[in-house]
PDB file of N, CA and C in Angstrom:
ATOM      1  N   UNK A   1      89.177  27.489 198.807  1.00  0.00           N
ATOM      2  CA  UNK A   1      89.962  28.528 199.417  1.00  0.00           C
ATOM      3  C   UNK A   1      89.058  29.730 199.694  1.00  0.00           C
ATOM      4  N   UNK A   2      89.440  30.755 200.547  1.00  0.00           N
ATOM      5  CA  UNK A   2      88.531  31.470 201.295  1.00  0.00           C
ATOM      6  C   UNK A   2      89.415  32.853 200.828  1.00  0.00           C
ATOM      7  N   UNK A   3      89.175  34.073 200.525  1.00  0.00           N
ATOM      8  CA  UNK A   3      89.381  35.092 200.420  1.00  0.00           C
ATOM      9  C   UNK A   3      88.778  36.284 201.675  1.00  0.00           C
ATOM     10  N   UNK A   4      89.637  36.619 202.546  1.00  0.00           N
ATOM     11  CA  UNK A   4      88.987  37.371 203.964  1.00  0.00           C
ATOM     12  C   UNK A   4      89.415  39.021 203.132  1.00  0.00           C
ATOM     13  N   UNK A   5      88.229  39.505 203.621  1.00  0.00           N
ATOM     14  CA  UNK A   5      88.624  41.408 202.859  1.00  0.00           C
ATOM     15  C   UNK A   5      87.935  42.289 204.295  1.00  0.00           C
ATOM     16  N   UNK A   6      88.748  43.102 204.418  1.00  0.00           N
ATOM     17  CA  UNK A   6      88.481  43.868 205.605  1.00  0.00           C
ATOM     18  C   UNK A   6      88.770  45.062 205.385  1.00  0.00           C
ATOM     19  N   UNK A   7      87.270  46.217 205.096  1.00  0.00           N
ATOM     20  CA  UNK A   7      87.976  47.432 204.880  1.00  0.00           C
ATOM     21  C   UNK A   7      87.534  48.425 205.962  1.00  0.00           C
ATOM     22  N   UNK A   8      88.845  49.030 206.692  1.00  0.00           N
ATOM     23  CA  UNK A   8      88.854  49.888 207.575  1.00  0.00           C
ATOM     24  C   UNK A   8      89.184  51.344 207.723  1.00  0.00           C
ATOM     25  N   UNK A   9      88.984  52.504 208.032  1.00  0.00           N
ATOM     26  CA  UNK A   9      89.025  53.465 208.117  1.00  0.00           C
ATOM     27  C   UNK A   9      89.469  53.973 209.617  1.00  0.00           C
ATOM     28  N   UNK A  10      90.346  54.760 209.326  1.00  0.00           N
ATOM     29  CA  UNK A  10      91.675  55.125 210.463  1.00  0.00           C
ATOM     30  C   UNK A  10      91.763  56.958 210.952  1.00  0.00           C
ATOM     31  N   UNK A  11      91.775  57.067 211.922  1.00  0.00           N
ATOM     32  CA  UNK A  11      92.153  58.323 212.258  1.00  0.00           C
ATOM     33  C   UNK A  11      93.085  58.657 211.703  1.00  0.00           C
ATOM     34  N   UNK A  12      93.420  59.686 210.711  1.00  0.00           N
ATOM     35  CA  UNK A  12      94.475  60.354 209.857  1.00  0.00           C
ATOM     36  C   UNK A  12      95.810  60.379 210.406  1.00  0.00           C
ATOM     37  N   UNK A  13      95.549  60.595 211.541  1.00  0.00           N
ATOM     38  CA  UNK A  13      96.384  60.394 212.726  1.00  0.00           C
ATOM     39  C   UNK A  13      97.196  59.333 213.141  1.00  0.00           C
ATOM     40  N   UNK A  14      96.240  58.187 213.007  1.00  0.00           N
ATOM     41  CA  UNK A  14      96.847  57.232 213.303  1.00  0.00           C
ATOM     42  C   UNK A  14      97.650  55.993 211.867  1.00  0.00           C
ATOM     43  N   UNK A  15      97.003  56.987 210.451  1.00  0.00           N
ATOM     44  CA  UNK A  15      97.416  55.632 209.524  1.00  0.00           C
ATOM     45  C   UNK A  15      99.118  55.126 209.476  1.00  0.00           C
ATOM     46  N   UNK A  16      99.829  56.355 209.718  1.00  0.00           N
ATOM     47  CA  UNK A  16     101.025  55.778 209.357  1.00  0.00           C
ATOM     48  C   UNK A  16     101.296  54.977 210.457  1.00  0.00           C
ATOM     49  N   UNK A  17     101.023  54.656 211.751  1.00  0.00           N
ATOM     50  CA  UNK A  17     101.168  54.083 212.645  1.00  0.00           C
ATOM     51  C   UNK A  17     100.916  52.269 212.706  1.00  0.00           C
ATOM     52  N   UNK A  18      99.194  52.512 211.870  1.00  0.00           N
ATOM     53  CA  UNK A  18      98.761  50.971 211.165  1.00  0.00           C
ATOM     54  C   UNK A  18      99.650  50.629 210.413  1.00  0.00           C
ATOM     55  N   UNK A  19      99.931  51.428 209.418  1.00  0.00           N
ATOM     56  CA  UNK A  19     101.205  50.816 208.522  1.00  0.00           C
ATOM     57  C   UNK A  19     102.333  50.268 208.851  1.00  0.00           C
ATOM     58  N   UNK A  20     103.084  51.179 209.893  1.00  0.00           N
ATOM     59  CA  UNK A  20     104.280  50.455 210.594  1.00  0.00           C
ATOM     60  C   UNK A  20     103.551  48.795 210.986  1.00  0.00           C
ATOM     61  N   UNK A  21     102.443  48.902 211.950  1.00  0.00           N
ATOM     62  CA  UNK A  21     102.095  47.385 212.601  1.00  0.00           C
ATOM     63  C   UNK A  21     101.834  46.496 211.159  1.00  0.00           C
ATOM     64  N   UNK A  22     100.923  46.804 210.355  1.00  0.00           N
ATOM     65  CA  UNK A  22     100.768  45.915 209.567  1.00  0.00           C
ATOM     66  C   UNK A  22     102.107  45.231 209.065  1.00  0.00           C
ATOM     67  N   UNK A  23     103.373  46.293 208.633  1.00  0.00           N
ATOM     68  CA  UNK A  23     104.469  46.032 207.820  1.00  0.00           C
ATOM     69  C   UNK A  23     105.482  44.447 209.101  1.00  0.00           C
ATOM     70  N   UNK A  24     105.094  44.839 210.230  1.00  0.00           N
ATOM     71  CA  UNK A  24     105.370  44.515 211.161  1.00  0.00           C
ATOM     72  C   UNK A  24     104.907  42.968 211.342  1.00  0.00           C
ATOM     73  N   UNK A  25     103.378  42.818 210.938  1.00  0.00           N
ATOM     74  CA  UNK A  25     102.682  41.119 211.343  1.00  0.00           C
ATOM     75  C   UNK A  25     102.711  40.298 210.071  1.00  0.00           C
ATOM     76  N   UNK A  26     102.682  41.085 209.040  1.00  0.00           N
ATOM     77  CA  UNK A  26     102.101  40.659 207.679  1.00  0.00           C
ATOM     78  C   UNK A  26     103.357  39.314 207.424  1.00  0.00           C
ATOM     79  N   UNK A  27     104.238  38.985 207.642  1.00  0.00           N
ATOM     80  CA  UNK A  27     104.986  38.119 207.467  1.00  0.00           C
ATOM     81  C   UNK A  27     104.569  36.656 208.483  1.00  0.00           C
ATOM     82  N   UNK A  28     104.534  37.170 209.871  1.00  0.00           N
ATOM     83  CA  UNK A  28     103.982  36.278 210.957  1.00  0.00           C
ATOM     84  C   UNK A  28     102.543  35.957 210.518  1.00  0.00           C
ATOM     85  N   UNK A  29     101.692  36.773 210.195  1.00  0.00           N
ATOM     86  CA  UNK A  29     100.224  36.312 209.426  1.00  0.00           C
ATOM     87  C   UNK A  29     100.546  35.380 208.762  1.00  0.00           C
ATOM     88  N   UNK A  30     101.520  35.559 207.709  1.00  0.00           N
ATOM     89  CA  UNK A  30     101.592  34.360 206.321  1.00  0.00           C
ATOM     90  C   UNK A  30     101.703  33.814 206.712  1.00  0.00           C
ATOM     91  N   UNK A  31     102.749  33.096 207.832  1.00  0.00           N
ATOM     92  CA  UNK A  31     103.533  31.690 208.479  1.00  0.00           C
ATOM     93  C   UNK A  31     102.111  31.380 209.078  1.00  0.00           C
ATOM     94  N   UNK A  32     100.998  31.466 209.624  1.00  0.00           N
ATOM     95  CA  UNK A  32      99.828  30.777 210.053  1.00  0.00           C
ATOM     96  C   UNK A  32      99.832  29.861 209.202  1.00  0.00           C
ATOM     97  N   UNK A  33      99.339  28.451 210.022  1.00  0.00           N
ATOM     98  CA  UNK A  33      98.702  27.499 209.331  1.00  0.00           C
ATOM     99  C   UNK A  33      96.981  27.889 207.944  1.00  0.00           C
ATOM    100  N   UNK A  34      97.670  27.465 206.771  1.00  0.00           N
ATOM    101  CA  UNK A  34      96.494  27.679 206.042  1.00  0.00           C
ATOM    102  C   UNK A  34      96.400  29.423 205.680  1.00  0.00           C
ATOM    103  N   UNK A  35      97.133  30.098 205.847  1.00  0.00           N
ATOM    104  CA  UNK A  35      97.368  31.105 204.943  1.00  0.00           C
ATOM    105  C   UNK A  35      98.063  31.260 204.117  1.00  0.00           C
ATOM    106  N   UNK A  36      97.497  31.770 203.009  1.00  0.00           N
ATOM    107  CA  UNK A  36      98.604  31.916 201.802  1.00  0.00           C
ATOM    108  C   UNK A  36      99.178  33.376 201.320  1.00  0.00           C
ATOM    109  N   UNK A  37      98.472  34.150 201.618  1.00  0.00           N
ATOM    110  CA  UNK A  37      99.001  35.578 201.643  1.00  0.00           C
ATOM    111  C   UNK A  37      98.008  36.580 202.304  1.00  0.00           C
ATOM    112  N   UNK A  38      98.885  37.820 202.589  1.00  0.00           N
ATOM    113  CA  UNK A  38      98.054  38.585 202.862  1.00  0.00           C
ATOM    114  C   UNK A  38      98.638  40.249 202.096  1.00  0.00           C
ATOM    115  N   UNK A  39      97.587  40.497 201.901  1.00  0.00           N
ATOM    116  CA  UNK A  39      97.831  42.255 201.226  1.00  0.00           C
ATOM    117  C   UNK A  39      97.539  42.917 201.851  1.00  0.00           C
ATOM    118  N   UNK A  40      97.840  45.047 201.434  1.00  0.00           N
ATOM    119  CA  UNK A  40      97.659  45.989 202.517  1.00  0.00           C
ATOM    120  C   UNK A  40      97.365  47.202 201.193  1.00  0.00           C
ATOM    121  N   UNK A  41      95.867  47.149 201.073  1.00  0.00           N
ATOM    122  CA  UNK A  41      95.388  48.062 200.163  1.00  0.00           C
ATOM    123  C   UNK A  41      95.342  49.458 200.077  1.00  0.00           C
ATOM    124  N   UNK A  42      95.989  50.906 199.851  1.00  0.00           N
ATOM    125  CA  UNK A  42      95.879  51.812 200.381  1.00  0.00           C
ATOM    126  C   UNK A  42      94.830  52.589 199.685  1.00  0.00           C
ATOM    127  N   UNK A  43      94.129  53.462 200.584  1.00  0.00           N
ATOM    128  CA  UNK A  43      92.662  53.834 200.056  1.00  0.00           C
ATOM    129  C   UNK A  43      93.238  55.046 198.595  1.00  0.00           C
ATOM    130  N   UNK A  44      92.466  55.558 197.549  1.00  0.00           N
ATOM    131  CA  UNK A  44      93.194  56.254 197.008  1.00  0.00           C
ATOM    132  C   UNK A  44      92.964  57.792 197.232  1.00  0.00           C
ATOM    133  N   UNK A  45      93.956  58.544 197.027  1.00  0.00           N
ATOM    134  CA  UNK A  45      93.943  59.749 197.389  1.00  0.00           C
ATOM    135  C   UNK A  45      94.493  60.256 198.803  1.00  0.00           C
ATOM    136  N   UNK A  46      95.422  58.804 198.938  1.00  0.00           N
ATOM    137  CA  UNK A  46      95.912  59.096 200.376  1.00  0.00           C
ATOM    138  C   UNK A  46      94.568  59.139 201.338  1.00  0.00           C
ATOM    139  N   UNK A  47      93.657  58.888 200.974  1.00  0.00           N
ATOM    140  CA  UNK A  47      92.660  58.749 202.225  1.00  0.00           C
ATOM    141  C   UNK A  47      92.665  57.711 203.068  1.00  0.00           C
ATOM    142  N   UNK A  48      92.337  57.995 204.739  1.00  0.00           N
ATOM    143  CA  UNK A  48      92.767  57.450 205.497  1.00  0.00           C
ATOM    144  C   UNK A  48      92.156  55.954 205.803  1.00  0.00           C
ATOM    145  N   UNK A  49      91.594  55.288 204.326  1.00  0.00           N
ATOM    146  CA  UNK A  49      90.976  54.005 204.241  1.00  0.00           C
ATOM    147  C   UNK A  49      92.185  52.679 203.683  1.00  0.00           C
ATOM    148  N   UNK A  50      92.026  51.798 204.659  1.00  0.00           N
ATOM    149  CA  UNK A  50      92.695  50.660 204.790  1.00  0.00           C
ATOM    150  C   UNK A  50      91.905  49.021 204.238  1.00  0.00           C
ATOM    151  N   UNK A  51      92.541  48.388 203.450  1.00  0.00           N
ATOM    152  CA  UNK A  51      91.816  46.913 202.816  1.00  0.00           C
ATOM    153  C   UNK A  51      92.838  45.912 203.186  1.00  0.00           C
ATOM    154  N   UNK A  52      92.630  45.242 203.760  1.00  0.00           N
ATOM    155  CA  UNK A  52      93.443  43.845 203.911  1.00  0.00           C
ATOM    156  C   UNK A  52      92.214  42.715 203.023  1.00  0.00           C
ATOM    157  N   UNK A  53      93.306  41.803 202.426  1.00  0.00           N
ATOM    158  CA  UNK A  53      92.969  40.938 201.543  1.00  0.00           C
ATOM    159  C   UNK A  53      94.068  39.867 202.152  1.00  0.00           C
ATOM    160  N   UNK A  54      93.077  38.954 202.387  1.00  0.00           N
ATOM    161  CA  UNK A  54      94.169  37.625 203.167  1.00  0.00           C
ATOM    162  C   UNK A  54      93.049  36.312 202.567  1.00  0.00           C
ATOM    163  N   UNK A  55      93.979  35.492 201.779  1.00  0.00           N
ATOM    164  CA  UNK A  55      93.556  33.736 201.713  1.00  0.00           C
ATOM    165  C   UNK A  55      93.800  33.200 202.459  1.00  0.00           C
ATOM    166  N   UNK A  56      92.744  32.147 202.783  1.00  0.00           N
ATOM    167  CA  UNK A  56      93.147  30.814 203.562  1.00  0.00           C
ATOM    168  C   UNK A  56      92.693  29.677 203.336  1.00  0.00           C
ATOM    169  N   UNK A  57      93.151  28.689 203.105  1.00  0.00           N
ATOM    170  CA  UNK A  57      93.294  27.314 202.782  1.00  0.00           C
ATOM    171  C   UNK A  57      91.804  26.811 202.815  1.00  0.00           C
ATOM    172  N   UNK A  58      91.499  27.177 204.269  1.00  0.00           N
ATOM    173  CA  UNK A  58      89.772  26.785 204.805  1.00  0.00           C
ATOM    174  C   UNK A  58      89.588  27.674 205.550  1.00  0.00           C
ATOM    175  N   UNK A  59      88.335  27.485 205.978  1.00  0.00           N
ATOM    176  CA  UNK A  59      87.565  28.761 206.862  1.00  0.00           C
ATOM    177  C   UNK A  59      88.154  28.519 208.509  1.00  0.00           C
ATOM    178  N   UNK A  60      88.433  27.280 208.645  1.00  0.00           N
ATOM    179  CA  UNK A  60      88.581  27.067 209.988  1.00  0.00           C
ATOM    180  C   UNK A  60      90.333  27.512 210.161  1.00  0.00           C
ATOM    181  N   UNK A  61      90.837  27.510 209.121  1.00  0.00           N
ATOM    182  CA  UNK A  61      92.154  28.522 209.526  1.00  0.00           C
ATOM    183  C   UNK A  61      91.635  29.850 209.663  1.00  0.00           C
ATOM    184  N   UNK A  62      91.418  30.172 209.243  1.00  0.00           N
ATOM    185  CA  UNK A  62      91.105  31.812 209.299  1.00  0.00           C
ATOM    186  C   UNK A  62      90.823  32.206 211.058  1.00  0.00           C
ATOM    187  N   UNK A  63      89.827  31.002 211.605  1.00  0.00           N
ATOM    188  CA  UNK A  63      89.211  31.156 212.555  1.00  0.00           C
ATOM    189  C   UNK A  63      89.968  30.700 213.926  1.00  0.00           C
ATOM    190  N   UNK A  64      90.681  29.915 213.481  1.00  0.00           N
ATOM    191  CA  UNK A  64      92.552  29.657 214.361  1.00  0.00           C
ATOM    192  C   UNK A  64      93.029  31.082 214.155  1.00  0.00           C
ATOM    193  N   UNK A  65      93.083  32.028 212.933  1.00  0.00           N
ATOM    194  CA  UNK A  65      94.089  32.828 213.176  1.00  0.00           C
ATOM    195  C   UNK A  65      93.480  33.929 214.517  1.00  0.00           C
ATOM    196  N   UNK A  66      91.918  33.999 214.215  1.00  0.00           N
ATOM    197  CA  UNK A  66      91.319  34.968 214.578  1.00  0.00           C
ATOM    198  C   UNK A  66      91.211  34.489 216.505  1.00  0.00           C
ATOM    199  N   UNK A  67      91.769  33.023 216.698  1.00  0.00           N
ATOM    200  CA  UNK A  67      91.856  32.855 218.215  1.00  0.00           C
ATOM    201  C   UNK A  67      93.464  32.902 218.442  1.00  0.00           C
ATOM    202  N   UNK A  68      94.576  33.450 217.720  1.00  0.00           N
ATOM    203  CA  UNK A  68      95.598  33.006 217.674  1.00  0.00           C
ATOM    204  C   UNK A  68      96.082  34.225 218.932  1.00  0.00           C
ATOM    205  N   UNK A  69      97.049  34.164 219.631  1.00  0.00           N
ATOM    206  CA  UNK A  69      98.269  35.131 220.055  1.00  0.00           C
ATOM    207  C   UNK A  69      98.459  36.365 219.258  1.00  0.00           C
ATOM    208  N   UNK A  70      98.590  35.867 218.286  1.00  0.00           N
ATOM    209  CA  UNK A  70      99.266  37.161 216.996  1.00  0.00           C
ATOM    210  C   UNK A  70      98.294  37.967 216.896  1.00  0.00           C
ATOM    211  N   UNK A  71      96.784  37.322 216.626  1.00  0.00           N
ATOM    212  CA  UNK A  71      95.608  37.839 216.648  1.00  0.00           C
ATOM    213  C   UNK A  71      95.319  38.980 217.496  1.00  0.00           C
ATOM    214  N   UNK A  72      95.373  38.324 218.868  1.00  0.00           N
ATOM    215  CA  UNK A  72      95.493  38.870 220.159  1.00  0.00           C
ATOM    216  C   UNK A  72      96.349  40.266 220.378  1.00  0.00           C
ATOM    217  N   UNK A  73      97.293  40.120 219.642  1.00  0.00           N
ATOM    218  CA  UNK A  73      98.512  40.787 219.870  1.00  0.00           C
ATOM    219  C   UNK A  73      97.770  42.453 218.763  1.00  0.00           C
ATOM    220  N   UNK A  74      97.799  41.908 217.675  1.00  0.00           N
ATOM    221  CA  UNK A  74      97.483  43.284 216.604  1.00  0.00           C
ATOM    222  C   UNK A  74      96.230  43.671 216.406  1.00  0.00           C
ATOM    223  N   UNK A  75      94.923  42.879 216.597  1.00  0.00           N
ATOM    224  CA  UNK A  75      93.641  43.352 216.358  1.00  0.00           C
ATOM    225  C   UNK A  75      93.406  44.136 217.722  1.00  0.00           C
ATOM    226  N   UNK A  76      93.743  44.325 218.740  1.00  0.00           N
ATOM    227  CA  UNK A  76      93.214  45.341 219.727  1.00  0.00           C
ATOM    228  C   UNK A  76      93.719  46.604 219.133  1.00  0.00           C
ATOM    229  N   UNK A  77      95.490  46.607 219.151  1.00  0.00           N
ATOM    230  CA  UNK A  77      95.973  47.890 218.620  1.00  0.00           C
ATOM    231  C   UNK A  77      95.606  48.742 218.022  1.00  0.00           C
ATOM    232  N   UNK A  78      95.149  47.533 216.532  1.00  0.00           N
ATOM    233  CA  UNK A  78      94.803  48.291 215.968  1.00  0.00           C
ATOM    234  C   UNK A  78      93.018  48.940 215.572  1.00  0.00           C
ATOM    235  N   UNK A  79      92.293  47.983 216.064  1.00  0.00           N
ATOM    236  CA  UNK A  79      91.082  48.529 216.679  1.00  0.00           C
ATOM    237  C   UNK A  79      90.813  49.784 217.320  1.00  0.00           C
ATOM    238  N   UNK A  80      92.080  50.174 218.554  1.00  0.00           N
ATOM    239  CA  UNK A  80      92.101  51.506 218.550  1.00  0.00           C
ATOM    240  C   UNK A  80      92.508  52.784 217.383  1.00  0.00           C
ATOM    241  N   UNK A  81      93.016  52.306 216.592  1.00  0.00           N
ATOM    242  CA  UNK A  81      93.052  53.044 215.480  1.00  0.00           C
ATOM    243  C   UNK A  81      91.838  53.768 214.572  1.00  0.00           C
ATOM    244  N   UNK A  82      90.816  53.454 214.632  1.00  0.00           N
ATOM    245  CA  UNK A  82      89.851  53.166 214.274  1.00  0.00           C
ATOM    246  C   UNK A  82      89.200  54.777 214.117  1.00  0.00           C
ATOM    247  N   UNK A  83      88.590  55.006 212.880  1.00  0.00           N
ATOM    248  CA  UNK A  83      87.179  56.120 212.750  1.00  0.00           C
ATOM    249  C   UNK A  83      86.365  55.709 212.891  1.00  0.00           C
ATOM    250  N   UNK A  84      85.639  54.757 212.286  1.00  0.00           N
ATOM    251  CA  UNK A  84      84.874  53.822 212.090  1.00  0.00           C
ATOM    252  C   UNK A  84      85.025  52.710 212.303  1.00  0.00           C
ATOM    253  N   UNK A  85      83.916  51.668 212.501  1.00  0.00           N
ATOM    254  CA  UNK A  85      83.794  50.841 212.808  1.00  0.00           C
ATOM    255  C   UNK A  85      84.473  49.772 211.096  1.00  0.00           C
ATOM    256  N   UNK A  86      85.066  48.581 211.465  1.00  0.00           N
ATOM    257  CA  UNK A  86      85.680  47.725 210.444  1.00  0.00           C
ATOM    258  C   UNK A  86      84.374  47.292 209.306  1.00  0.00           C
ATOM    259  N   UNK A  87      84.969  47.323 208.060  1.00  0.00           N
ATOM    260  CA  UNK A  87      83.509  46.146 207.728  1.00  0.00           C
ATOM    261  C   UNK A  87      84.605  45.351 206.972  1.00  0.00           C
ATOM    262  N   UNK A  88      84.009  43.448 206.897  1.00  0.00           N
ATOM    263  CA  UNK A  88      84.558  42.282 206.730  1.00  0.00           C
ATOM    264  C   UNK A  88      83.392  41.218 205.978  1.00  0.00           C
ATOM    265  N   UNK A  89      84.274  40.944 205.349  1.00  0.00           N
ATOM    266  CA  UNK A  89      83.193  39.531 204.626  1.00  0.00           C
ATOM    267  C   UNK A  89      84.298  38.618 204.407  1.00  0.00           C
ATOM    268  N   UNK A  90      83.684  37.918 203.885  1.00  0.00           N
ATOM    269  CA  UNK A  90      84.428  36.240 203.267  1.00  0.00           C
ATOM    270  C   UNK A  90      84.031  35.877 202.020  1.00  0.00           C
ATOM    271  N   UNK A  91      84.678  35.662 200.815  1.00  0.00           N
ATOM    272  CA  UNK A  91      84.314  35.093 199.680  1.00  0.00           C
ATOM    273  C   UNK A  91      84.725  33.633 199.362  1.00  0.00           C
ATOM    274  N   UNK A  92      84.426  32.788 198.477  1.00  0.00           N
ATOM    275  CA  UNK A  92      85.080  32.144 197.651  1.00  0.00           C
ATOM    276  C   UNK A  92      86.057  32.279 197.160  1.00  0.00           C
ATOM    277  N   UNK A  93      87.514  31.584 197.201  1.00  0.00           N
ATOM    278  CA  UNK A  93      88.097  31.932 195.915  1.00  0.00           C
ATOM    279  C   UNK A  93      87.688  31.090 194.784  1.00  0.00           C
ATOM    280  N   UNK A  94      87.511  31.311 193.489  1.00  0.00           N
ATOM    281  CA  UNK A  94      87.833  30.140 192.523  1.00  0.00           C
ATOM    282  C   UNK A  94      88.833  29.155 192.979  1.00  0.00           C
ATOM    283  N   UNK A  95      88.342  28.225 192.394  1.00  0.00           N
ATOM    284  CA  UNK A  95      89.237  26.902 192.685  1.00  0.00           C
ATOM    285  C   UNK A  95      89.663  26.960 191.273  1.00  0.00           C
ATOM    286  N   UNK A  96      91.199  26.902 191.478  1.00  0.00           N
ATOM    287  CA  UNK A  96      92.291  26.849 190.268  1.00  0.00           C
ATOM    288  C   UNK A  96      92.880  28.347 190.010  1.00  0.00           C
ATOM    289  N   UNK A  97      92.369  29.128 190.731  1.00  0.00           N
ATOM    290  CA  UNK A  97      92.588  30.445 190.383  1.00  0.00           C
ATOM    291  C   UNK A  97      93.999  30.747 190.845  1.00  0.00           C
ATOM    292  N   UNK A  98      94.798  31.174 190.634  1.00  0.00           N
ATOM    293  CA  UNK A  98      96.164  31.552 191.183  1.00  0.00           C
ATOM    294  C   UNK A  98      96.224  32.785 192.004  1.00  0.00           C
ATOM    295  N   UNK A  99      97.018  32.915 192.759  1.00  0.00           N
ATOM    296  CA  UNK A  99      97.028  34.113 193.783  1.00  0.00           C
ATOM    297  C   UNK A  99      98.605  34.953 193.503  1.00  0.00           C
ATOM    298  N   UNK A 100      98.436  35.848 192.965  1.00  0.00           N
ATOM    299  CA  UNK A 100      99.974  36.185 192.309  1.00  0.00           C
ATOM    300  C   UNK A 100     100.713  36.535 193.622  1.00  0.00           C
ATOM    301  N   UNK A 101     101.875  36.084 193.202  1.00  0.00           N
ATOM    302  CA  UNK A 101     102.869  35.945 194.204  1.00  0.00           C
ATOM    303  C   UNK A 101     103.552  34.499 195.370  1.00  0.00           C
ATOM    304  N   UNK A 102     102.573  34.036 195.395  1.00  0.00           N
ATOM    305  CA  UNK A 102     102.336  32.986 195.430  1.00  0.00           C
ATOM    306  C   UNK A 102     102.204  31.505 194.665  1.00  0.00           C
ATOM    307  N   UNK A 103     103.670  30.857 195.149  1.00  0.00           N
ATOM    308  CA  UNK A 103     104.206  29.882 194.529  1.00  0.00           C
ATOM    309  C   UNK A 103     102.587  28.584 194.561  1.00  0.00           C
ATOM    310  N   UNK A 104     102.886  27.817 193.450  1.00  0.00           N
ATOM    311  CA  UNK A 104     101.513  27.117 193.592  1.00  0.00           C
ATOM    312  C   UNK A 104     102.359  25.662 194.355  1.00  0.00           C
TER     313      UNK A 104
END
């Protein structure tokens, strides 16, 4: 399993706006093939820094999601949101590890 982490930084301006969209896809994200959840990290101190934490089954879901419609649909938006540029990696998850919230 694959752990995707994406931490972004938002025009002050624009965070409550990401929030509405995120609150908005984060359900349609899950229903992707090969995702198992996704989270919405808020930076602390109310600062205008954003973490998404999303599993996926395999890497090549992730990479369906990232050619998907939905994809299409919320990563421009919210790209304009943007102070900075995104930063993203990919980990491992442990294998056997549980993902809370998530029925096994």
């Amino acid at each position: 399993m694959l752990l995707r982490i994406v931490k972004m930084e938002f025009d002050p301006a624009q965070v409550e706006a990401f929030d509405d969209l995120f609150d908005r896809a984060q359900t349609r994200i899950e229903a992707m093939p090969g995702c198992h959840k996704v989270l919405l990290l808020k930076g602390h101190s109310d600062k205008p820094i954003r973490t998404t934490l999303s599993w996926w089954e395999h890497e090549s879901d992730l990479h369906s999601y990232r050619k998907s419609q939905l994809f299409g649909e919320v990563w421009p938006k919210t790209k304009a949101m943007f102070s900075a540029p995104p930063v993203a990696w990919s980990s491992d998850w442990p294998a056997g590890e549980l993902i809370r919230g998530v029925a096994e």
